[in-house]
Every structure is written in C-alpha cells, then in structure tokens.
Protein backbone atom coordinates (compact mmCIF):
# COMPACT_ATOMS: atom_id res chain seq x y z
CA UNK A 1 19.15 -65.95 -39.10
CA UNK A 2 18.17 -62.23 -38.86
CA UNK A 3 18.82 -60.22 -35.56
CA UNK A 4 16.30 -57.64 -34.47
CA UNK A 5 15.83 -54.49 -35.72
CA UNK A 6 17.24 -51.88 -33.23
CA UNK A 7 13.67 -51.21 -31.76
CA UNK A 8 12.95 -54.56 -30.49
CA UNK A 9 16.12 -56.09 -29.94
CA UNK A 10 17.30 -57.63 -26.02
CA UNK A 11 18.17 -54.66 -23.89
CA UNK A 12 21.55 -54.00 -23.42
CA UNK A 13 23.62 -53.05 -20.16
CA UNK A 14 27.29 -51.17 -20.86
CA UNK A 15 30.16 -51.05 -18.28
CA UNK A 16 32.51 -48.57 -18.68
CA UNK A 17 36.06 -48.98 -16.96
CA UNK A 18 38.21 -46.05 -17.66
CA UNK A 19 41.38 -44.94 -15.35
CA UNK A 20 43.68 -42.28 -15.95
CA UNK A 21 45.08 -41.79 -12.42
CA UNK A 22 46.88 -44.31 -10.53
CA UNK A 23 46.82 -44.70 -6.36
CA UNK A 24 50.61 -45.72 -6.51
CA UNK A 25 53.22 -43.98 -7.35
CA UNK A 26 55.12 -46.78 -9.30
CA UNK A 27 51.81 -46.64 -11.94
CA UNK A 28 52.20 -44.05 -14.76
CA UNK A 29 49.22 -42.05 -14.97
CA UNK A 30 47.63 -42.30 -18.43
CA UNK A 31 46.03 -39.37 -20.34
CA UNK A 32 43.07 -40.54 -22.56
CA UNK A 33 41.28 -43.27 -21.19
CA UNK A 34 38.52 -41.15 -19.92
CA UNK A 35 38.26 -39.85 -23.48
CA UNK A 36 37.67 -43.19 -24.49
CA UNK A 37 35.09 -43.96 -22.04
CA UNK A 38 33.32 -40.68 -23.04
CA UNK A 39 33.32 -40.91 -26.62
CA UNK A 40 31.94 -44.79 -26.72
CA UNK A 41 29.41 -43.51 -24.37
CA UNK A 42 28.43 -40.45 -26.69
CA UNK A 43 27.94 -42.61 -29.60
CA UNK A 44 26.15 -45.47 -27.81
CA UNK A 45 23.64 -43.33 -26.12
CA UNK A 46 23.14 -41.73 -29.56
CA UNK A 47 22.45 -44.23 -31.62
CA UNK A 48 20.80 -46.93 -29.61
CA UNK A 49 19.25 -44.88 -26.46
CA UNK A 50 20.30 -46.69 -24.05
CA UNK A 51 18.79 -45.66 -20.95
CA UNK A 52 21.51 -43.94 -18.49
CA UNK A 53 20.38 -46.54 -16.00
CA UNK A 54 21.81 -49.23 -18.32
CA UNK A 55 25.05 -47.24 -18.93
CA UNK A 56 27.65 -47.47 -15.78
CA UNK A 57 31.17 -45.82 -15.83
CA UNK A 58 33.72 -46.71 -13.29
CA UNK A 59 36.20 -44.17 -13.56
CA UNK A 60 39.66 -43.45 -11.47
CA UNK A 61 38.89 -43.68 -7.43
CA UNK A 62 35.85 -45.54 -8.37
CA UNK A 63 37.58 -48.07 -10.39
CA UNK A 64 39.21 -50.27 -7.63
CA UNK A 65 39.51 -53.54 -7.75
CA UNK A 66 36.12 -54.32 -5.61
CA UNK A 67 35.06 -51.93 -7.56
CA UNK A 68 35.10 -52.57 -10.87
CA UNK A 69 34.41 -56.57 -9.34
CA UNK A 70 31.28 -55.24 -7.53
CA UNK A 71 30.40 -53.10 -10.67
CA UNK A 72 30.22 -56.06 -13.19
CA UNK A 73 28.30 -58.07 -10.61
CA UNK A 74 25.55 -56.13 -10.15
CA UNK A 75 25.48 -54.55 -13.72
CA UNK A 76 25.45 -57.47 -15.55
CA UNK A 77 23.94 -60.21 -12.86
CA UNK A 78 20.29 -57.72 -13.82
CA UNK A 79 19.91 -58.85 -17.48
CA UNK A 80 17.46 -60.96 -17.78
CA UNK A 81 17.31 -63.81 -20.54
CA UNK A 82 18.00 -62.52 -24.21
CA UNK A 83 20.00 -59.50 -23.00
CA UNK A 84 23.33 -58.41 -24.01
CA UNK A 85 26.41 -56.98 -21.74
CA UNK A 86 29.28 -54.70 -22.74
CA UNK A 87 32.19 -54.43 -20.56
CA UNK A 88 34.86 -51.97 -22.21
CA UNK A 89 38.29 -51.08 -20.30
CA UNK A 90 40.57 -48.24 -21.06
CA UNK A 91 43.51 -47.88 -18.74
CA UNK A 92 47.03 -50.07 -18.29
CA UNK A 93 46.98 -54.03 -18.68
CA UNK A 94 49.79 -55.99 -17.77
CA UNK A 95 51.41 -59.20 -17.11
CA UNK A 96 51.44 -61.32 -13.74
CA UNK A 97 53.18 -65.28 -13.13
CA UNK A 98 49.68 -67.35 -13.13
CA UNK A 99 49.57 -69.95 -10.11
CA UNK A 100 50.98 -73.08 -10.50
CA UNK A 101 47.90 -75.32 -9.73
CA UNK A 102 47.06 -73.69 -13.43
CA UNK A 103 50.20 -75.14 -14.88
CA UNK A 104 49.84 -78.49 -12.73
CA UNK A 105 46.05 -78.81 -14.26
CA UNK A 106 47.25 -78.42 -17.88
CA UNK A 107 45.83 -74.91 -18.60
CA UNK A 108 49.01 -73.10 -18.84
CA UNK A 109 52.22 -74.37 -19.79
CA UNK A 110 55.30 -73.83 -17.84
CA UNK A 111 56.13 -69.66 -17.18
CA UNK A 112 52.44 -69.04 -18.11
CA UNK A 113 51.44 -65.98 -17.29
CA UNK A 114 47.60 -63.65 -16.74
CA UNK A 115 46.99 -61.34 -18.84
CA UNK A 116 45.49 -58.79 -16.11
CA UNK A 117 43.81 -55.43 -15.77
CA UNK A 118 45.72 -52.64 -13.30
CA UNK A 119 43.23 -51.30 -11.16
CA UNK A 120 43.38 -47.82 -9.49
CA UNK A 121 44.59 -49.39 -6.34
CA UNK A 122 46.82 -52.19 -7.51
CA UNK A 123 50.02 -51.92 -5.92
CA UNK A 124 48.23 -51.68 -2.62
CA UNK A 125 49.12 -54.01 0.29
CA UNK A 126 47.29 -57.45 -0.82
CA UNK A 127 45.68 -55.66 -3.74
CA UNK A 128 45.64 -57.87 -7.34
CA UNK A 129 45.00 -56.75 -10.61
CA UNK A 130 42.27 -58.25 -12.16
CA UNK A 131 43.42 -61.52 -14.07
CA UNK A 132 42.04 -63.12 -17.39
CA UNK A 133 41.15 -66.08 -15.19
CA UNK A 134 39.06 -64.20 -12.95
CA UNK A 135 37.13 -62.06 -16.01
CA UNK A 136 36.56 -65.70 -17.64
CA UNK A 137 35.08 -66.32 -14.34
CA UNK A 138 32.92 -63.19 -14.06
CA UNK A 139 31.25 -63.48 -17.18
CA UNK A 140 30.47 -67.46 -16.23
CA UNK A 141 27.91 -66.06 -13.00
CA UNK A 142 26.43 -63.69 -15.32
CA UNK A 143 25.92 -66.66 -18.39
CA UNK A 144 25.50 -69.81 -15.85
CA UNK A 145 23.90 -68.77 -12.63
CA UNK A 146 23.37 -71.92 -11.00
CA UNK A 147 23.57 -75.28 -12.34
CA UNK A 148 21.39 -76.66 -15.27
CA UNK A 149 19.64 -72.60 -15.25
CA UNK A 150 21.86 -70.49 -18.40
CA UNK A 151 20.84 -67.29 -18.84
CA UNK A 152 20.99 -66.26 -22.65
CA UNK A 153 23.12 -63.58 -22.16
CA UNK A 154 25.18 -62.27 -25.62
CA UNK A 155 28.85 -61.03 -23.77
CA UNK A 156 31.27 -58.46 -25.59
CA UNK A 157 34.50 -57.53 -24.33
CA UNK A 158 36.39 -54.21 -25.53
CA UNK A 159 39.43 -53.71 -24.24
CA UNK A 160 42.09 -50.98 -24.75
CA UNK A 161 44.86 -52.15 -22.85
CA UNK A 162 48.30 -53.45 -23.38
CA UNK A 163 48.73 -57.09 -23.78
CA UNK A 164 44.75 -57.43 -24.01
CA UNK A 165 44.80 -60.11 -26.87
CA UNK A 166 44.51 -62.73 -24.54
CA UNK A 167 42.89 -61.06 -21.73
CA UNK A 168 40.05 -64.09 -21.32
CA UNK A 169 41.79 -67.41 -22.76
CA UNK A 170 45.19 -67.81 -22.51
CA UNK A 171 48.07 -68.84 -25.69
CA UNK A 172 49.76 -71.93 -24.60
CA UNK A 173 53.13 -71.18 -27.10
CA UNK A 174 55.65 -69.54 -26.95
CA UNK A 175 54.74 -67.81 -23.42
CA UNK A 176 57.52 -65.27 -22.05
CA UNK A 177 56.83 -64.10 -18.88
CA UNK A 178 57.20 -60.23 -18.18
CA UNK A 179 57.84 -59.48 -14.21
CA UNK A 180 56.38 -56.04 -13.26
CA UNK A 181 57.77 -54.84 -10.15
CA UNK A 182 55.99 -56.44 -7.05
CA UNK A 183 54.11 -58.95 -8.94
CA UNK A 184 57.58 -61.44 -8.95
CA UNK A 185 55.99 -64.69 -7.30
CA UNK A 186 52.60 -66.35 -8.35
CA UNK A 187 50.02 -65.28 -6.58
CA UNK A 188 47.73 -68.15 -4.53
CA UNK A 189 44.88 -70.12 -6.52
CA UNK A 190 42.40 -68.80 -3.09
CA UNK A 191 43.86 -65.16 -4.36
CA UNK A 192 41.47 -65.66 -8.01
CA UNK A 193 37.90 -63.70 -6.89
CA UNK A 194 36.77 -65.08 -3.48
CA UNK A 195 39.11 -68.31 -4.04
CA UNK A 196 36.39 -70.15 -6.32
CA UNK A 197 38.96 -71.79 -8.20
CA UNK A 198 40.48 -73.55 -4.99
CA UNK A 199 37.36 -74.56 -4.24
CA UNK A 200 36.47 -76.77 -7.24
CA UNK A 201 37.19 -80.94 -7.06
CA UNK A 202 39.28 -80.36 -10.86
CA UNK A 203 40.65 -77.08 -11.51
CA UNK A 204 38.89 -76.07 -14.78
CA UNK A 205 37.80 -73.15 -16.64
CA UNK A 206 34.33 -72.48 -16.30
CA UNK A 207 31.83 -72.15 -19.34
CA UNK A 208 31.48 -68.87 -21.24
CA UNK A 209 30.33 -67.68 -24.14
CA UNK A 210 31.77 -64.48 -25.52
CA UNK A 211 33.72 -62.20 -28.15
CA UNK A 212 36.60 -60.58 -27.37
CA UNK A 213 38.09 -57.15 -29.36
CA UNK A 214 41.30 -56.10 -27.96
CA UNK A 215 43.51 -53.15 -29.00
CA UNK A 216 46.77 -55.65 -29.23
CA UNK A 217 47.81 -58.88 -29.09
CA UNK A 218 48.63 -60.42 -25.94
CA UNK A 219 52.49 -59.17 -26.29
CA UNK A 220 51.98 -55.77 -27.65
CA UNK A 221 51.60 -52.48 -26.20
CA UNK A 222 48.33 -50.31 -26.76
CA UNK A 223 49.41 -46.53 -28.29
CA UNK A 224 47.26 -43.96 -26.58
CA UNK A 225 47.45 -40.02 -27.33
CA UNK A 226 46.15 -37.81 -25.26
CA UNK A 227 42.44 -37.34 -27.06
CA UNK A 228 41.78 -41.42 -26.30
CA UNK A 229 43.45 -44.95 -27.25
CA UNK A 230 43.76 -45.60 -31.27
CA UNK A 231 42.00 -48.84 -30.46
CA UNK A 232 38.63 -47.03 -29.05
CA UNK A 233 39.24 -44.61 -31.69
CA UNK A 234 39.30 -46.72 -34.48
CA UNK A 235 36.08 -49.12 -33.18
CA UNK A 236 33.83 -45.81 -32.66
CA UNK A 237 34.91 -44.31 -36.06
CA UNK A 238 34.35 -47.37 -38.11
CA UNK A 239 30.95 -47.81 -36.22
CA UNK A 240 30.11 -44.29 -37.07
CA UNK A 241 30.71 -45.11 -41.16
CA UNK A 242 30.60 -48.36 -41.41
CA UNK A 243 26.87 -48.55 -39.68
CA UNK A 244 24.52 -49.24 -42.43
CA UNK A 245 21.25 -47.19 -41.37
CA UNK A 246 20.29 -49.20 -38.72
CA UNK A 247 22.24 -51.98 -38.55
CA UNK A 248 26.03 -52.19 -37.19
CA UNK A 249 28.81 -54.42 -39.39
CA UNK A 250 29.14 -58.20 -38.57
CA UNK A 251 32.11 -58.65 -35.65
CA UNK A 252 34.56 -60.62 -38.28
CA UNK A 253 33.74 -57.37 -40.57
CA UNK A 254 34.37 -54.42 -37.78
CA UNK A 255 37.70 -56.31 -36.61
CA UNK A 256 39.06 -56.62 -40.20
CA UNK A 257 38.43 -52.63 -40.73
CA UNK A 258 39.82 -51.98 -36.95
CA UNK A 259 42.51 -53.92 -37.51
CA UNK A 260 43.96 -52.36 -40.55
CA UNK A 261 43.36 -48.55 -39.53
CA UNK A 262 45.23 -49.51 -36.67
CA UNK A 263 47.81 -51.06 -37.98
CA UNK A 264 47.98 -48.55 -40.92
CA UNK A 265 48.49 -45.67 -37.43
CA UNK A 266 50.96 -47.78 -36.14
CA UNK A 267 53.59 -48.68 -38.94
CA UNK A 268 52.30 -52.64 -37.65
CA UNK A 269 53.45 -51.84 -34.64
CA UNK A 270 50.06 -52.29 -32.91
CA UNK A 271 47.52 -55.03 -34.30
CA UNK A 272 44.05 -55.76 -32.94
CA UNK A 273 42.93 -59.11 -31.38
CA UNK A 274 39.84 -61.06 -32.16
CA UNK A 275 38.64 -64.07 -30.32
CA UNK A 276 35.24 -65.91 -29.31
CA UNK A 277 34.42 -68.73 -27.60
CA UNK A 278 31.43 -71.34 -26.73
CA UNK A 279 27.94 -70.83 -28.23
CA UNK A 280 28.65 -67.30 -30.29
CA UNK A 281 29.04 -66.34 -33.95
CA UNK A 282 31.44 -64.41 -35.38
CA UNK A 283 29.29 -62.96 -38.14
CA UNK A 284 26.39 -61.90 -35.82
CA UNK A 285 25.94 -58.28 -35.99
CA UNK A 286 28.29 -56.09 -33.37
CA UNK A 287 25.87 -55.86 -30.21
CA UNK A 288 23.40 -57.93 -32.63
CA UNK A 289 22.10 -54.46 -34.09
CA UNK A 290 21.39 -56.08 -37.70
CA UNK A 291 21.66 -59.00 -40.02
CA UNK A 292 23.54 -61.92 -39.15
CA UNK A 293 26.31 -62.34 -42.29
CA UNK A 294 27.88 -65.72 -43.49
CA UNK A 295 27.67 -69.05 -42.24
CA UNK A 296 25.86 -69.43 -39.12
CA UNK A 297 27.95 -71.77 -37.79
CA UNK A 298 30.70 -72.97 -39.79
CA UNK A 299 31.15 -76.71 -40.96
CA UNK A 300 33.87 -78.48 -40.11
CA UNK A 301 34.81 -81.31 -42.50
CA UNK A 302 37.44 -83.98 -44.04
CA UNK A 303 38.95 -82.22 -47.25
CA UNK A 304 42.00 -83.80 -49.06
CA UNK A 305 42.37 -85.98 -45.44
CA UNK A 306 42.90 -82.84 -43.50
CA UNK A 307 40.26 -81.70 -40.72
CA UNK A 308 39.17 -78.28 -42.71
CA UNK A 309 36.33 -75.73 -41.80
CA UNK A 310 35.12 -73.29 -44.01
CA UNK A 311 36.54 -70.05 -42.28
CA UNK A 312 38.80 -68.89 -44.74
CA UNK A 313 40.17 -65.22 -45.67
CA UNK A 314 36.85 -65.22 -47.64
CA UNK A 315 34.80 -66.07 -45.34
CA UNK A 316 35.11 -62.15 -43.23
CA UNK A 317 38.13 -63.26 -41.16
CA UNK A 318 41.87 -62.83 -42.45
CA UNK A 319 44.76 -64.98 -42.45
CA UNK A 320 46.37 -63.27 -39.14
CA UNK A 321 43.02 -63.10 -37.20
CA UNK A 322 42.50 -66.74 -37.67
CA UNK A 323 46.07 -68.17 -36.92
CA UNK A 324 45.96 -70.18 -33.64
CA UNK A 325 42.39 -69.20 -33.02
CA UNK A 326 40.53 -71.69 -30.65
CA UNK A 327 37.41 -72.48 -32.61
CA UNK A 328 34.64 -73.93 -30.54
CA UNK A 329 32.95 -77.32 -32.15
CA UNK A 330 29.27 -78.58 -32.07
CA UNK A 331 27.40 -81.58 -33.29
CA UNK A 332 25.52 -80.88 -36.24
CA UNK A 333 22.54 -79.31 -35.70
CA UNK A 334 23.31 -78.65 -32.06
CA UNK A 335 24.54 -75.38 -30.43
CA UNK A 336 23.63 -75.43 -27.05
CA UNK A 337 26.92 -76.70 -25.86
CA UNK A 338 30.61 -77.22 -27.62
CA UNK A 339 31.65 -80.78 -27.93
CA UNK A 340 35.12 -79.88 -28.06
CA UNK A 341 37.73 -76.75 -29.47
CA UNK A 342 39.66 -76.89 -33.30
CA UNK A 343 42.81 -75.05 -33.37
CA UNK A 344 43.35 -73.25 -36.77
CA UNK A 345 46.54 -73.85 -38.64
CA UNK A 346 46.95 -72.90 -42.45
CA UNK A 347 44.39 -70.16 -43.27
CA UNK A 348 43.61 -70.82 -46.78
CA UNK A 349 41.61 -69.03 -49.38
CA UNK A 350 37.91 -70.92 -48.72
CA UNK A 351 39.02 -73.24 -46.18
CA UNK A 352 41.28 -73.08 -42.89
CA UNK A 353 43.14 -76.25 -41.84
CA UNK A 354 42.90 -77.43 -38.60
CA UNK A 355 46.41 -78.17 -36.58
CA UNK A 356 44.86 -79.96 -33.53
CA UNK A 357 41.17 -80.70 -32.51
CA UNK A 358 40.81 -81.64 -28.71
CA UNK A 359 38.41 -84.27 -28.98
CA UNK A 360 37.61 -88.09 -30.06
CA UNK A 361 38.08 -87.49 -33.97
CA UNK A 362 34.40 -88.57 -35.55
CA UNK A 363 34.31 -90.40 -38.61
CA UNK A 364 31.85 -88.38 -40.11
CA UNK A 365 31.14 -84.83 -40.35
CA UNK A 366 30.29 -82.48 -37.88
CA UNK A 367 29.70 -78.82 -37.97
C-alpha cells in the first residue's frame, strides 16, 4: 500500500537529544553531538518543512533526565491519530545491572543488563540514566493512552550512542554485564519512570510499536569525530542521495546502505542496528515519505518442515540484520495486534528459518 505524498502525509513531531557537556566530572565530555543534532535538523526542516513548533532540541543543561522525560511527554503526547514521532539521541549510552524483578519475571536472563541513555546530570545524587525499559515505556503512553483508546502513532528511534542496538528490547544471550562506576548494584523496579513497573499485578513489557536505527550493536562503541557521529553522518548523507524526488528509501533499504558506509569507516569495527516491533513494516518508507516496498507483511509458513518466512537477504534485509531479530506475528489478514514473536535463525537466500516462535504452533499458515 502507497504512503502519502510528502504534501499530505500525518504531521510529524522531531525530538532532538544532543549532549556534549557532562554535569559530572567522571563523564567525558563529547565533541559532536550537537553537530549531529544540527545537521538532522538542517536537512529535515529542508526537505519536509516541518514547522519549528514541531521540531524540539534538548541540548546540554536542558537535557536532564526530567528533561529529556518531560520533553518526550509533552512533544509526542500532542500528535494526534495518524501522526508520526522522531526521537533522535546523540551523546554517551551505556550499560547499567537491570533489577531483578526483570530477571525473576523472565524478561532478562541472569546478569541482564539496560541498555541506557547518560543524561547531563547522571551521576547526580539519586539521578538514573534513562533505561531501555523506561523508553519502551515512553513510547507505550504516547501509542496506548488509556485502555482500549490506541492512538495511530508511526514511532522512529535514531540513536547515536554506544551500545544503542538494544536500546528498546533487550538480547537474552550471551549477556555480559559492563559495571560503570557508581552504577554497581541494580537499581529498584519503583526507580523505572514514576515506579509504573512496580505498580503492575505481572511485571510485563508494555505494547509498542516502533523501528529502531542505532549506530552499534548493543556491545559496540559509537565512533564520533569532532564534526558529528559517523552514524548521524551516514543516515543524513544517504537520505540526501538516496531520496528519490520526493520520496525517502524503504527502512530495510536505508539500514542496508547505513550499515555498510559505516562499517566500510570503521574497518567493521562499528555496525549499525536495526530492529522493529508490534504493528510496523520494515519496508514502509523512512518517516513514511513514499512508497511502501516489498511484502507488506511477510508470510510466515511450513517449508521443508521448518517454520520459514519470506524475509530473506532478498527480500531488503541482510543476513547480519536479520540474525536473532524478534519478528512480530499476526493472524492472517489481521494487524491490529501480534499474536505472538518468531525469532530468526538461518537467513537464507528467499526464506529465513525460524529458531523459536513463542506461541501455540498453528497447523496451518499464518502470516
């Protein structure tokens, strides 16, 4: 299905975290992330209009950790139905110990860890970095308001940030946990936001729908210099030639070419992350400025007696991108609401195979 042309698609709202300085003294200051904010601004405004009162950038003093929280509140909590939100970071991500009501409830394995964003003032006296759990969380008000009322809200996430690849789900293998100084001992589940979490009868993620482009994967390091992040770099200079009049490249499309400029900068020592989850498609248009590309949804069938769906390398994802990927899973026809998550295994040419699907296999086929 076609998306808009750029005239008459959903307006969009665009939050713009960037920090260079650092309250404490224990937090290296960085050198480019305002760069980064600036330049994604430039070519945003440029290209799409978006009115300056639609555009908010939290930058240094101003990007504590009430208030970058306040900031996404009231930014995003005024799109109205159909809209679409932006949230880019550029400043230093990080590792904490998640709480162990997580682990006890099945949603991290033993050591896990958040993948978290340092704000100005972390460091300070009862002060936490923002944690994956509590973005997850964030982006749920904005999508599910109140009970049995979604708002249609289309959610991308840019971040430029070390270990950002897992900055809204977390990767249950293989977790090592990295200790930064004062952040030794889990903090309390009443410690996540307001203490939402410790409020709920089962401790459970809450619903969200979004797509996720991070500058590394969740144990990497992000390489800045001092004119911006390669990451941000990268995304605005592939969006500035790969932008086909006025349409933008399908998500699956600007990762792949993100992806291997990066890595090409890096020697491999710094590869994008790409993940989704709920009631989004891949091959929509980036910010859905153009024509949806590929399967809408893909189809997820019995091939050979393996669970397959047809995701391959051909299908605008590669081999890498795809390993270990949770892939949400609808009844036919149906897209409201995922019946369950597919983890990818084998990527192979026109199909991917499927190493785990966490729900009631059906005898049929369901896509």
């Amino acid at each position: 299905m076609p998306s808009a042309p750029f005239s008459a698609t959903p307006h969009i709202r665009v939050l713009s975290v960037a920090i260079n300085r650092y309250k404490s003294d224990h937090i290296r200051n960085l050198e480019g992330c305002e760069n980064d904010s600036n330049r994604l601004k430039q070519f945003l405004q440029s290209k799409l209009h978006i009115p300056d009162a639609h555009y908010k950038v939290v930058a240094n003093e101003q990007a504590t950790r009430k208030g970058i929280i306040d900031a996404f509140r009231k930014h995003f909590g005024a799109l109205k139905d159909g809209g679409v939100a932006l949230f880019h970071y550029s400043g230093h991500g990080s590792w904490e110990p998640a709480s162990n009501d997580f682990v006890a409830a099945g949603l991290e394995p033993d050591g896990g860890r958040n993948e978290v964003l340092v704000c100005h003032d972390s460091g300070d006296p009862g002060i936490y970095n923002i944690a994956d759990k509590e973005l997850r969380w964030l982006i749920s008000e904005v999508q599910y308001p109140s009970v049995g009322n979604p708002k249609n809200i289309h959610f991308i996430c840019l971040f430029d940030c070390c270990h950002s690849g897992s900055m809204l789900r977390q990767d249950g293998e293989g977790v090592h946990v990295r200790l930064q100084p004062g952040a030794k001992q889990p903090r309390p589940l009443e410690a996540y936001l307001e203490g939402q979490y410790a409020r709920l009868e089962k401790l459970r993620m809450p619903p969200a729908d979004y797509i996720s482009l991070a500058a590394c994967s969740p144990r990497e390091s992000a390489i800045e210099e001092k004119s911006g992040g390669l990451f941000t770099g990268a995304l605005v200079r592939v969006l500035e030639t790969a932008s086909r009049g006025a349409a933008f490249p399908s998500y699956s499309e600007l990762f792949s070419l993100i992806r291997e400029i990066t890595r090409n900068n890096t020697h491999n020592y710094q590869t994008p992350h790409f993940e989704y989850a709920g009631a989004v498609n891949p091959h929509h248009a980036f910010l859905l400025k153009g024509e949806s590309q590929g399967n809408y949804y893909p189809e997820l069938t019995i091939k050979d007696g393996e669970w397959k769906v047809a995701m391959g390398a051909l299908h605008g994802l590669n081999a890498d991108s795809l390993q270990d990927m949770s892939i949400p899973v609808f009844e036919h026809g149906q897209t409201e609401k995922p019946i369950g998550y597919a983890r990818a295994g084998q990527v192979e040419l026109e199909y991917t195979s499927l190493k785990e699907i966490a729900f009631e296999s059906p005898s049929g086929t369901r896509g």
